[in-house]
Protein backbone atom coordinates (compact mmCIF):
# COMPACT_ATOMS: atom_id res chain seq x y z
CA UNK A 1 3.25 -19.62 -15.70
CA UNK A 2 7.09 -19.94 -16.23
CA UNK A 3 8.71 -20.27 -13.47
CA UNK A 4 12.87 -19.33 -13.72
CA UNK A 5 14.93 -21.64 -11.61
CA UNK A 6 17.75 -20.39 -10.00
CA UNK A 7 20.57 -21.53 -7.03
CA UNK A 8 21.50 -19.30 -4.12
CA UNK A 9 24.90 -19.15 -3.93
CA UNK A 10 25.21 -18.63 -0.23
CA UNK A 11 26.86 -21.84 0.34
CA UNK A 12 28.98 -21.60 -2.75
CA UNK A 13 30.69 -18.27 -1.74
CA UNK A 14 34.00 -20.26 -1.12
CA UNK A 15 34.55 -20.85 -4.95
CA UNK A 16 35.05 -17.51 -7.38
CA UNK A 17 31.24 -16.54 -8.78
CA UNK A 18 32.81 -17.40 -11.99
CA UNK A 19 32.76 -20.99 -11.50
CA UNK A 20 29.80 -21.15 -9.65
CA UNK A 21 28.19 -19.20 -12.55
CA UNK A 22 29.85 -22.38 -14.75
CA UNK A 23 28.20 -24.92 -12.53
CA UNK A 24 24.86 -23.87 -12.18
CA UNK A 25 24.97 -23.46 -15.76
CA UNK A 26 25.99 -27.03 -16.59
CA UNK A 27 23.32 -28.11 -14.01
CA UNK A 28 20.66 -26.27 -16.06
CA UNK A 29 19.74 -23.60 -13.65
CA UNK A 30 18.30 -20.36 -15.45
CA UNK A 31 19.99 -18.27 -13.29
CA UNK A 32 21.57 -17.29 -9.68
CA UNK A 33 20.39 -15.32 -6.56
CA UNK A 34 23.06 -14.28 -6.02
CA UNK A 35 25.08 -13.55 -2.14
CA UNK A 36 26.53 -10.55 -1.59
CA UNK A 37 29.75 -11.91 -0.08
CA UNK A 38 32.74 -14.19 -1.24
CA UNK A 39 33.93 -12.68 -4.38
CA UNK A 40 30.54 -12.90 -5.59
CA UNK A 41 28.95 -9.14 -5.27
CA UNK A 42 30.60 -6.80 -3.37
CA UNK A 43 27.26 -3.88 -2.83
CA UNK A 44 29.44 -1.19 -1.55
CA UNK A 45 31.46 -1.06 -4.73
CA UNK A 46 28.64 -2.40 -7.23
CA UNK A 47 26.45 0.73 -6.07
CA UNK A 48 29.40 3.66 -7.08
CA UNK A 49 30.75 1.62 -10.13
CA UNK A 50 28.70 1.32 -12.92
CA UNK A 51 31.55 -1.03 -14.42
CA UNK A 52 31.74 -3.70 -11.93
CA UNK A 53 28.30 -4.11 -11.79
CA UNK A 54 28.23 -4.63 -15.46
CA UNK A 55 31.08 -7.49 -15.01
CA UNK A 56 28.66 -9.17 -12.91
CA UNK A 57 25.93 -9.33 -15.58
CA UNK A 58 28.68 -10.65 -17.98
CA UNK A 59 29.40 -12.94 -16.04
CA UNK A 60 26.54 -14.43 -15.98
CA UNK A 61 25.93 -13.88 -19.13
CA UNK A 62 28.71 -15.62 -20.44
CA UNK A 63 27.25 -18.41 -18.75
CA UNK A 64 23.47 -17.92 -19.50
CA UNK A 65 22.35 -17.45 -16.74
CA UNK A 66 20.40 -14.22 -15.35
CA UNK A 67 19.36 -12.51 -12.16
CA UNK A 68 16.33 -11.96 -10.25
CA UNK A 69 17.42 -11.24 -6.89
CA UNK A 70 20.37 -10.95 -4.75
CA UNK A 71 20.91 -11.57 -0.96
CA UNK A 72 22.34 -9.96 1.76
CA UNK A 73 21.39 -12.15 4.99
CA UNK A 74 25.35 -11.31 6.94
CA UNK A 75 24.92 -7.55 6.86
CA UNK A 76 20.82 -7.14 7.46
CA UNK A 77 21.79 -9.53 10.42
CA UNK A 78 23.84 -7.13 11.90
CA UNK A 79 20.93 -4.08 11.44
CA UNK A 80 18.73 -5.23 14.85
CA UNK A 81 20.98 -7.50 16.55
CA UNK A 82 21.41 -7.65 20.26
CA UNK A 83 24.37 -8.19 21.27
CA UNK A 84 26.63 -7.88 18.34
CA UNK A 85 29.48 -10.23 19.52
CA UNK A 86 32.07 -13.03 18.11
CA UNK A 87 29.24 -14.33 15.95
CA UNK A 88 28.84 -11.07 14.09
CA UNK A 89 32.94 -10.53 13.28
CA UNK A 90 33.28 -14.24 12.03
CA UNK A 91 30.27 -12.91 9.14
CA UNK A 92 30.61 -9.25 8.60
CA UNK A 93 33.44 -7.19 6.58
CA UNK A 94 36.18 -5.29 8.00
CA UNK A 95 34.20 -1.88 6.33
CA UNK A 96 31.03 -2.91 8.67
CA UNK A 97 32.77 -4.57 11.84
CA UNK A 98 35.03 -1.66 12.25
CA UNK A 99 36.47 -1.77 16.24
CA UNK A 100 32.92 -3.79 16.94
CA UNK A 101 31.60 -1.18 19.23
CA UNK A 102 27.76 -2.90 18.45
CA UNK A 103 26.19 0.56 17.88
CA UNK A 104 28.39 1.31 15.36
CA UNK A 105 28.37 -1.66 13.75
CA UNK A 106 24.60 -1.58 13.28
CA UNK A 107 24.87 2.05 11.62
CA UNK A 108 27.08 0.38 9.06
CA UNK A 109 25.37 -2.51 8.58
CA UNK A 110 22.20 -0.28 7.61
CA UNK A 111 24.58 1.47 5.35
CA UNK A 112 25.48 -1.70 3.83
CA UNK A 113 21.44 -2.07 3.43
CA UNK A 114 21.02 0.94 1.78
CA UNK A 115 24.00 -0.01 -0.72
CA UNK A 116 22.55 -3.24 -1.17
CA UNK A 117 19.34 -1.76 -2.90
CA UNK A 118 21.51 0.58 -5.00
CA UNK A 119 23.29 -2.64 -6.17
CA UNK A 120 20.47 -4.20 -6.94
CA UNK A 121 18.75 -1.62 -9.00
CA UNK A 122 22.21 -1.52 -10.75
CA UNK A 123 21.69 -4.71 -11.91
CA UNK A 124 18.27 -4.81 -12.96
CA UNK A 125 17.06 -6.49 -9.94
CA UNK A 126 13.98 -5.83 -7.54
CA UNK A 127 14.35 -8.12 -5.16
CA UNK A 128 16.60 -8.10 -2.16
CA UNK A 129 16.43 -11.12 0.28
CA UNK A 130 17.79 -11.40 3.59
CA UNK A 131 17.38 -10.93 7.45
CA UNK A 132 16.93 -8.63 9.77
CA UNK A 133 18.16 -8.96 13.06
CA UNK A 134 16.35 -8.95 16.33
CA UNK A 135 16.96 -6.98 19.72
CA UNK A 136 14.57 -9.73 21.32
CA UNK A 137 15.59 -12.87 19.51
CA UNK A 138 17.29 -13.60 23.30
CA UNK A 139 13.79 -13.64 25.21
CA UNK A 140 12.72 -16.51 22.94
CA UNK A 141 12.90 -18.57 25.86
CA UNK A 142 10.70 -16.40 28.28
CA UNK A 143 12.64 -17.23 31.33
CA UNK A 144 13.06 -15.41 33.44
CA UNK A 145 10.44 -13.58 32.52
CA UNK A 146 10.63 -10.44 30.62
CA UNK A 147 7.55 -7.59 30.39
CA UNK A 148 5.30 -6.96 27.06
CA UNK A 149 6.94 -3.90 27.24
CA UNK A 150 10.74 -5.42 26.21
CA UNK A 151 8.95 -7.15 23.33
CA UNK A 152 7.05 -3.95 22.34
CA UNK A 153 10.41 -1.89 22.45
CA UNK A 154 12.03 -5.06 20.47
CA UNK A 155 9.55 -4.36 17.15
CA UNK A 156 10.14 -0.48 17.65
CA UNK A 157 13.06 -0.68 17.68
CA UNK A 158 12.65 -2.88 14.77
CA UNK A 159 10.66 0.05 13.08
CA UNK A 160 13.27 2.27 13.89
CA UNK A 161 15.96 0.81 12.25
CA UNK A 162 14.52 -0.51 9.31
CA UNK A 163 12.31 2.62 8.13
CA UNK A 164 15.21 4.86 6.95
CA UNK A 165 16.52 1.80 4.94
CA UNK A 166 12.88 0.69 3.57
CA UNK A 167 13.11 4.61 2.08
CA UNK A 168 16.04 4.10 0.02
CA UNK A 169 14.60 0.91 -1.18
CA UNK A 170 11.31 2.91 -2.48
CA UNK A 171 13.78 5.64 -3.84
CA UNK A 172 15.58 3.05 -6.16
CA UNK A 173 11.99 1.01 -7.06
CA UNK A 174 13.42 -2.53 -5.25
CA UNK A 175 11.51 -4.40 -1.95
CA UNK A 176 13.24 -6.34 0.24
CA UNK A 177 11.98 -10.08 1.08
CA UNK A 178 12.52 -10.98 4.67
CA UNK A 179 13.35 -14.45 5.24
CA UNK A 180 10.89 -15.64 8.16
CA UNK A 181 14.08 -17.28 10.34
CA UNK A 182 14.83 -17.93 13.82
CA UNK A 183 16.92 -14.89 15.53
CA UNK A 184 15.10 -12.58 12.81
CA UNK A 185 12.54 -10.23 14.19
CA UNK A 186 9.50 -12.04 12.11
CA UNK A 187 10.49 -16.10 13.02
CA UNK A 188 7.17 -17.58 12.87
CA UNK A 189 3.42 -16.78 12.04
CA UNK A 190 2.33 -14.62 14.59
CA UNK A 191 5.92 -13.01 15.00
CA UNK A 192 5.45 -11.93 11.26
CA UNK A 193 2.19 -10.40 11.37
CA UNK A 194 3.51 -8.41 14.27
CA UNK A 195 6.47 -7.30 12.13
CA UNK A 196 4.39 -6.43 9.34
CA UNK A 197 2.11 -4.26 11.63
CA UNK A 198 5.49 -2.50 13.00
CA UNK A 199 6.59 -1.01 9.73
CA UNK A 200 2.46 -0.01 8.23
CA UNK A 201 2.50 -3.02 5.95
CA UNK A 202 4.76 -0.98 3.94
CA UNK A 203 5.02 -2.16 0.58
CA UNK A 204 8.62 -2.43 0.34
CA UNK A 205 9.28 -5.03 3.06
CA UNK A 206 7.72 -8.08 2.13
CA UNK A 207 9.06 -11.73 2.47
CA UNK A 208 11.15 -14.50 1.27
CA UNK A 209 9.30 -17.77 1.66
CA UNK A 210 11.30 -20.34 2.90
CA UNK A 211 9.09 -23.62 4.11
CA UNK A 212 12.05 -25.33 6.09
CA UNK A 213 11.96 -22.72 9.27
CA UNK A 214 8.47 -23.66 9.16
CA UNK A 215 8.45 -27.02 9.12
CA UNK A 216 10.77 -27.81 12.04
CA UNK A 217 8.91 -25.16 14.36
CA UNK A 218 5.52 -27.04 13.03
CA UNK A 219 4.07 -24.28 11.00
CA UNK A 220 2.06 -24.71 7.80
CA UNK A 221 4.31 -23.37 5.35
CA UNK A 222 1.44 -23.08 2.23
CA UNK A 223 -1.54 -21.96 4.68
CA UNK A 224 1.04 -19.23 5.18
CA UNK A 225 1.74 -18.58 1.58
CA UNK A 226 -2.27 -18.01 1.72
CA UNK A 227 -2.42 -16.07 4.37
CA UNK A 228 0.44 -13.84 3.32
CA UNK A 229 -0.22 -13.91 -0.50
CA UNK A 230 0.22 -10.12 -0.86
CA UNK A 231 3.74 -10.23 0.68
CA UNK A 232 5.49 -13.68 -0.94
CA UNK A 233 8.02 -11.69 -2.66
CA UNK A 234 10.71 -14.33 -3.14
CA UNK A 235 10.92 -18.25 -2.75
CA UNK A 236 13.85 -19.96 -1.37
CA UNK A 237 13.40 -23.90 -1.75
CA UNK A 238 14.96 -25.64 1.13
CA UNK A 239 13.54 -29.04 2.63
CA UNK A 240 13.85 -30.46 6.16
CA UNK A 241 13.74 -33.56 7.85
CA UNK A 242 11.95 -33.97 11.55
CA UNK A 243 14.22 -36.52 13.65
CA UNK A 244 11.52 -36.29 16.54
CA UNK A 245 9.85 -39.41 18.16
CA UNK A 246 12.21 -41.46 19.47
CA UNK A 247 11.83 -39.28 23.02
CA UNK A 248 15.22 -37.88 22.97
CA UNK A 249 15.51 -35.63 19.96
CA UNK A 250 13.62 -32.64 20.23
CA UNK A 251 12.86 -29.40 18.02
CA UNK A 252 15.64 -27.08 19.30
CA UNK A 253 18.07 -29.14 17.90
CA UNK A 254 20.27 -29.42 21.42
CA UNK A 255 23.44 -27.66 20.51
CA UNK A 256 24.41 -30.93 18.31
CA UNK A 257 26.43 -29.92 14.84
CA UNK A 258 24.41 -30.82 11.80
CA UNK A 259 23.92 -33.99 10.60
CA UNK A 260 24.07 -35.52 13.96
CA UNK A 261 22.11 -38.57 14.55
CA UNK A 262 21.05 -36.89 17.82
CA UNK A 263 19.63 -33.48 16.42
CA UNK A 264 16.01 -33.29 16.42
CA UNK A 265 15.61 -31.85 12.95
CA UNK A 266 18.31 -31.41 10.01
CA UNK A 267 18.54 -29.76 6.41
CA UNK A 268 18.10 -32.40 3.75
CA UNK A 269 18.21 -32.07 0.06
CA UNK A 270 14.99 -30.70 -1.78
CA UNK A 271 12.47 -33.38 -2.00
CA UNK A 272 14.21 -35.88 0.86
CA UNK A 273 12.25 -33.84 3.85
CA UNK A 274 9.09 -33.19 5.35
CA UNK A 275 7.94 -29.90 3.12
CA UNK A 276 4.61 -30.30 0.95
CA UNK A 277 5.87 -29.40 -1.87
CA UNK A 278 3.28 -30.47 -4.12
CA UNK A 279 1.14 -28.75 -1.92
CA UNK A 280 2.98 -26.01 -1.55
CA UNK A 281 3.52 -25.20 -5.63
CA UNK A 282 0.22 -25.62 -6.07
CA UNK A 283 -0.90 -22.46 -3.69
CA UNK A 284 1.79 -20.36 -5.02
CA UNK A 285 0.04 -21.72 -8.65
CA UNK A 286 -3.07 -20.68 -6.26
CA UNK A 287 -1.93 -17.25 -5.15
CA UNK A 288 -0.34 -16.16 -8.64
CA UNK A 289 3.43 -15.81 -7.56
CA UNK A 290 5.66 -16.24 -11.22
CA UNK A 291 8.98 -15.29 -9.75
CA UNK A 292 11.67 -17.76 -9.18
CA UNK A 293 12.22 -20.61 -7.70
CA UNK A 294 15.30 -20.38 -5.81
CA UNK A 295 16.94 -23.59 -4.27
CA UNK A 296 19.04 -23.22 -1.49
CA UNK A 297 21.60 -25.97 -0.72
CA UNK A 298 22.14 -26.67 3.02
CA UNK A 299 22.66 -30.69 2.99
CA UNK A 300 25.36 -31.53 5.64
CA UNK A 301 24.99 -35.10 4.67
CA UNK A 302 25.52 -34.91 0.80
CA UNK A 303 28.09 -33.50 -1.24
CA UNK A 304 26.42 -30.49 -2.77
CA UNK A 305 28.25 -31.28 -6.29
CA UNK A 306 25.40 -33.86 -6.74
CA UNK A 307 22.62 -32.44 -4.43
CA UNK A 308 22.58 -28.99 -6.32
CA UNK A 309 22.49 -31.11 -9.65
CA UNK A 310 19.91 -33.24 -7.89
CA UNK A 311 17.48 -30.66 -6.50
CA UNK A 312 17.00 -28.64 -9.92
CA UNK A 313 15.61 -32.11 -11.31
CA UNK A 314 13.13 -32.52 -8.64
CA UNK A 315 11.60 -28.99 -8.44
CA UNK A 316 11.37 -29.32 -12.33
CA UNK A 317 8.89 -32.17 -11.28
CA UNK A 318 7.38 -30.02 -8.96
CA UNK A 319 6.57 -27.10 -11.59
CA UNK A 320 3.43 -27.49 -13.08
CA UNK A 321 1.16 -24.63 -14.27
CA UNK A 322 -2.52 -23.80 -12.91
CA UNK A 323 -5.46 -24.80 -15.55
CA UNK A 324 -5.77 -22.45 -18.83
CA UNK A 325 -9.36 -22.51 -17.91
CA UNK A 326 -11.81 -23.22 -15.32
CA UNK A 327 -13.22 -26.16 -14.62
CA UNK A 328 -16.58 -25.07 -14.84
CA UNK A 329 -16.05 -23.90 -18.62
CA UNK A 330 -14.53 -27.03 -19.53
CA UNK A 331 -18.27 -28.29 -18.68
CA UNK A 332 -19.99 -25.66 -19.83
CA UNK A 333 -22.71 -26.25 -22.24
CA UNK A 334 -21.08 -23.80 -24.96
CA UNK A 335 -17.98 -25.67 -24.77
């Protein structure tokens, strides 16, 4: 089971996709999952011309690289959120932020949504990534105390919003992988099964495994690739280190920037952190997932020139394949 390798190129959105194309190439990535902000996809204008989202492919082409999925995390954000304030304008376009008036800035961002499938099945692609937004994200804390029937309203609304996009998705044949996230609607384990009850288990909204949100909230991240086996759509590779113990750092991370000594937890490069990863490639061995393995470079305390170069080589370490045959036939008196 081949595995592609590819770099999510989220953080890399302040250099021209051209040259991050020409890195990740030199670094010996297979291809990109690639953002849909920067210079590096535009969905709006990819899903009306056929031409620029050719240009795309050749660019990565050029480079040899290809594409597997793309990600729109800033404008399926904006699709639940509650409120839609200063955060929101500093990470959506003009065309979705409009005059901010947060109702109308959710419509577009489910535009955006729908355009973001379109692009995708422009380019070959089937798999979307990104968040949702929450209208309940702000109860987290429970105090003061809200009712059941907030929360319930919270995944309707949920439902509500993300339905009419999920269609367009089936129209055009691509699913969309949530990334489980805090301030998304699914954050956790039991916040995911919820989410997936909300929508029918639909078959176009599945999920984008990424173990660090587990880690740091101190969820299994491979029981849950076995317990969510028929939804693992995408996986983002993106360790974490737990800074806890010492009696003053704690989970929530305190409002400190990254990289702070003081922070409880922190992004680290792949294979510095607390994720299983042999573990964790093993199950997805386990559970028969052969898409790729996207890493996703969020290291405030390495320069991502050598940590993006570094991280390929240590998932290729990581990437085995499950036995040709079963153990018991290896045994077997007609071997």
């Amino acid at each position: 089971m081949s595995r592609p390798i590819t770099l999510f190129t989220g953080q890399w959105a302040d250099l021209p996709f051209e040259e991050v194309a020409r890195l990740a190439s030199e670094w010996g990535y297979d291809g990109l999952e690639v953002a849909c902000w920067g210079d590096h996809l535009d969905v709006a204008r990819a899903a009306e011309d056929d031409a620029y989202a050719q240009s795309r492919l050749d660019i990565l082409e050029k480079n040899g690289l290809k594409v597997w999925a793309i990600s729109n995390h800033l404008g399926g954000q904006a699709v639940c959120d509650d409120p839609i304030d200063i955060r929101h304008r500093g990470i959506l376009p003009d065309r979705i932020w409009g005059d901010g008036e947060a109702e109308g800035v959710r419509r577009r961002a489910a535009e955006e949504m729908k355009n973001t499938a379109r692009a995708a099945a422009k380019l070959g692609v089937d798999t979307v990534v990104g968040f949702t937004g929450s209208a309940i994200w702000k109860y987290v804390a429970m105090f003061p105390p809200v009712s059941q029937d907030v929360i319930d309203a919270g995944y309707q609304d949920f439902a509500d919003r993300w339905n009419p996009i999920l269609d367009v998705f089936d129209e055009v044949g691509v699913r969309f992988a949530h990334e489980v996230h805090p301030s998304e609607i699914a954050y956790d384990y039991w916040t995911t099964v919820r989410t997936l009850e909300a929508i029918g288990h639909r078959e176009a909204f599945g999920l984008n495994w990424d173990p660090s949100h587990m880690v740091w909230q101190d969820i299994d991240p491979v029981s849950f690739l076995w317990d969510f086996k028929d939804r693992i759509y995408h996986v983002d590779c993106k360790d974490t280190k737990r800074q806890v113990g010492n009696g003053r750092n704690g989970r929530l991370g305190s409002h400190l920037a990254w990289a702070d000594p003081r922070r409880g937890w922190d992004f680290v490069s792949t294979g510095h952190g607390d994720v299983p990863w042999e573990a964790a490639f093993r199950m997805l061995n386990t559970i028969g997932y052969d898409g790729p393995i996207s890493i996703e470079w969020e290291d405030a305390g390495m320069d991502r020139l050598r940590g993006a170069a570094e991280a390929i080589e240590y998932i290729r370490t990581q990437l085995f394949d499950a036995p040709t045959a079963s153990f018991d036939a290896a045994f077997s008196s007609d071997s």
